[in-house]
C-alpha atoms as a PDB file:
ATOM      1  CA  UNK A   1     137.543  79.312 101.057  1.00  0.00           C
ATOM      2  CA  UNK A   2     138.013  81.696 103.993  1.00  0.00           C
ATOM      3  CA  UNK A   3     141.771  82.559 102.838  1.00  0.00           C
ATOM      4  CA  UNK A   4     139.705  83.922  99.665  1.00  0.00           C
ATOM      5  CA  UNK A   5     136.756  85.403 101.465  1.00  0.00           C
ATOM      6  CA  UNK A   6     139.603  87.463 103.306  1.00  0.00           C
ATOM      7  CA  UNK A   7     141.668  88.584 100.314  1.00  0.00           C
ATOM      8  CA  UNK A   8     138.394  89.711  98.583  1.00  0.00           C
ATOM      9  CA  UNK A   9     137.083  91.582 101.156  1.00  0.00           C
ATOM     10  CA  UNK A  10     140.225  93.788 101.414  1.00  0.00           C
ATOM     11  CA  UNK A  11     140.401  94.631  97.403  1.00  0.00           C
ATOM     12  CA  UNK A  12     138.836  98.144  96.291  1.00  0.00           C
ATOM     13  CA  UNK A  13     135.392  97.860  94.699  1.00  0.00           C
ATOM     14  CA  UNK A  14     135.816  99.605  91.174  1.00  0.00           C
ATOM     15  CA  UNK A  15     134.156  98.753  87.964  1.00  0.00           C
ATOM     16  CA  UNK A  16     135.644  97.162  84.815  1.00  0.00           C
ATOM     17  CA  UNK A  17     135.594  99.264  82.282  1.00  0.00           C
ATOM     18  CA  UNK A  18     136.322  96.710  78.907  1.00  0.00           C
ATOM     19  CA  UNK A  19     136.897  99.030  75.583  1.00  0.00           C
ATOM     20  CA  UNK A  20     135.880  96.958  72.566  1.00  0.00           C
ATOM     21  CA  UNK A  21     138.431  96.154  69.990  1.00  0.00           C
ATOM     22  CA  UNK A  22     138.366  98.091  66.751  1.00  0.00           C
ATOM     23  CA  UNK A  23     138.202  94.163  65.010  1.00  0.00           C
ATOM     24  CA  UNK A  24     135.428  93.082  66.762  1.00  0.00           C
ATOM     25  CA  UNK A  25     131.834  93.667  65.590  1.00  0.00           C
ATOM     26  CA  UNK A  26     128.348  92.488  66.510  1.00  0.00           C
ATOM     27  CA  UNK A  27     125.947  90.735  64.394  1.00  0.00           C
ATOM     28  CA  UNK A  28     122.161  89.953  65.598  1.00  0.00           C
ATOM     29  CA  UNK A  29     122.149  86.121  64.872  1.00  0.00           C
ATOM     30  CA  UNK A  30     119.660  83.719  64.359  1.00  0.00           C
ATOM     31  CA  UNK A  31     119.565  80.983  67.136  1.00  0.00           C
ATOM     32  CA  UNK A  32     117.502  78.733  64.887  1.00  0.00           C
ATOM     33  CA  UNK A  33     120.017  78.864  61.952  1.00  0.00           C
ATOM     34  CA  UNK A  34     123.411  80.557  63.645  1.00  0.00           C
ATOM     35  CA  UNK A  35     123.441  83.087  60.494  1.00  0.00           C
ATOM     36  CA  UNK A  36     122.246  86.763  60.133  1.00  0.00           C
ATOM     37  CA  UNK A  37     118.914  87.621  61.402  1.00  0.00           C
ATOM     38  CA  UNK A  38     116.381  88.347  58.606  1.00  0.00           C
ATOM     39  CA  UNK A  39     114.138  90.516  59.145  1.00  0.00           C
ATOM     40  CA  UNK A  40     111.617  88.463  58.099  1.00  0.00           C
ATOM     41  CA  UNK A  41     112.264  86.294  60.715  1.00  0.00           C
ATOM     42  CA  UNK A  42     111.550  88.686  63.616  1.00  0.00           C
ATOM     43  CA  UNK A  43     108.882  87.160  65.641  1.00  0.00           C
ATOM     44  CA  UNK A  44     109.407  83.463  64.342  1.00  0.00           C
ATOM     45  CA  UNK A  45     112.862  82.943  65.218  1.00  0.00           C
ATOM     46  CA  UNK A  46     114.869  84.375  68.710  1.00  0.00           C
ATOM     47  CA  UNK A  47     118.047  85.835  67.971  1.00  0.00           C
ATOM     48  CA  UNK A  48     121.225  87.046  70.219  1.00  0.00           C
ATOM     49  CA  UNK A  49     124.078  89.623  69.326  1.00  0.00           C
ATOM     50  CA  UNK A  50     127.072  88.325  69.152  1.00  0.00           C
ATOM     51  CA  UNK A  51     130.816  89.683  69.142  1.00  0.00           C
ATOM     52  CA  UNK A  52     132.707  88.392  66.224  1.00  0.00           C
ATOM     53  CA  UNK A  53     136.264  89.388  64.524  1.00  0.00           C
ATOM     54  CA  UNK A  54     135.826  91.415  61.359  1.00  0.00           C
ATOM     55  CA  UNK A  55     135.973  89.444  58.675  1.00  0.00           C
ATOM     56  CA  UNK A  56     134.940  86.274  60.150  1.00  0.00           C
ATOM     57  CA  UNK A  57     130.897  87.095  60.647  1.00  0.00           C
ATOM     58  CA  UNK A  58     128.329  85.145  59.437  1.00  0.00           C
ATOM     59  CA  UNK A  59     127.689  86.444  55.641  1.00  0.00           C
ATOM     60  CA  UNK A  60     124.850  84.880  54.571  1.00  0.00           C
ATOM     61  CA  UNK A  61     120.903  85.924  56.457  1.00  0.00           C
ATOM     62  CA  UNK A  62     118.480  83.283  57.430  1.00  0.00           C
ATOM     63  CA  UNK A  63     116.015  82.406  55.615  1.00  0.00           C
ATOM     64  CA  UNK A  64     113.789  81.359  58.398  1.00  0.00           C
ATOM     65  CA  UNK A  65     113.476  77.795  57.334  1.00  0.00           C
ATOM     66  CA  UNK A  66     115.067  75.053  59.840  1.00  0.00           C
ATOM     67  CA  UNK A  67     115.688  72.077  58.195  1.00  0.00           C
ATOM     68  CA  UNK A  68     114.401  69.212  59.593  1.00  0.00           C
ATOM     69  CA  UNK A  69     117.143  66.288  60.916  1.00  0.00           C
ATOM     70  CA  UNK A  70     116.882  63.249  59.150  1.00  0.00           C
ATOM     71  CA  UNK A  71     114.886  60.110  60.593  1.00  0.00           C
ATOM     72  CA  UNK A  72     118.184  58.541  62.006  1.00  0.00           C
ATOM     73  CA  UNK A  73     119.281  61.426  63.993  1.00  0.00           C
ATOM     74  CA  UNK A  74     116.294  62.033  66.018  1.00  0.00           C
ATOM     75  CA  UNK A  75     116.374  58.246  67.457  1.00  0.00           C
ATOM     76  CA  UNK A  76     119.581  58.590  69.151  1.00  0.00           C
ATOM     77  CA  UNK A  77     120.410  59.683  72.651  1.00  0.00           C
ATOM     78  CA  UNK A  78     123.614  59.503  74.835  1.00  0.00           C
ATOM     79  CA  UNK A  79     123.277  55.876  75.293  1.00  0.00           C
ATOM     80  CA  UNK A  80     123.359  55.474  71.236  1.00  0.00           C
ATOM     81  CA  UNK A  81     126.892  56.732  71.566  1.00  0.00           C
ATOM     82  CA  UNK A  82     127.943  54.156  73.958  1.00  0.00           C
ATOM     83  CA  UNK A  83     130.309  54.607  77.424  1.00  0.00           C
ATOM     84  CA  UNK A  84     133.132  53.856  75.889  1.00  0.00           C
ATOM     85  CA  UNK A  85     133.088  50.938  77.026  1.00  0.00           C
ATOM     86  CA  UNK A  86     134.864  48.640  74.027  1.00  0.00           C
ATOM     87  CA  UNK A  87     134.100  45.198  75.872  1.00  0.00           C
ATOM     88  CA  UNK A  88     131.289  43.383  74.059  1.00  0.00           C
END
């Protein structure tokens, strides 16, 4: 660690300046859903912008309804999945 703290401490302090690709676009995205935010959904759902390549965005906007997981998903946890373990 203090080979590193050394070598750090000598290297010039400049920013990084990153210049966005001409393929890569940024769609506001529904957490809730992972597809376009609505705007009908501002306020009910939180959203992020993301970077994605053109032509492989999200097409489709939410609709602001999550659907619900079915009875059998919401009783598991990790220890449904087992350790791996294959002795019985």
């Amino acid at each position: 660690m203090r080979v590193w703290m050394d070598i750090s401490k000598n290297l010039p302090m400049k920013p990084l300046n990153v210049i966005k690709p001409n393929d890569v676009v940024e769609f506001e995205i529904d957490t809730a859903t992972g597809e376009l935010m609505s705007d009908d959904c501002r306020g009910t759902h939180t959203s992020m912008v993301l970077p994605f390549i053109r032509g492989r965005e999200p097409m489709t906007y939410s609709s602001c309804v999550t659907e619900e997981l079915p009875f059998y998903f919401e009783s598991f946890d990790n220890n449904d999945f087992g350790n791996g373990n294959t002795d019985s």
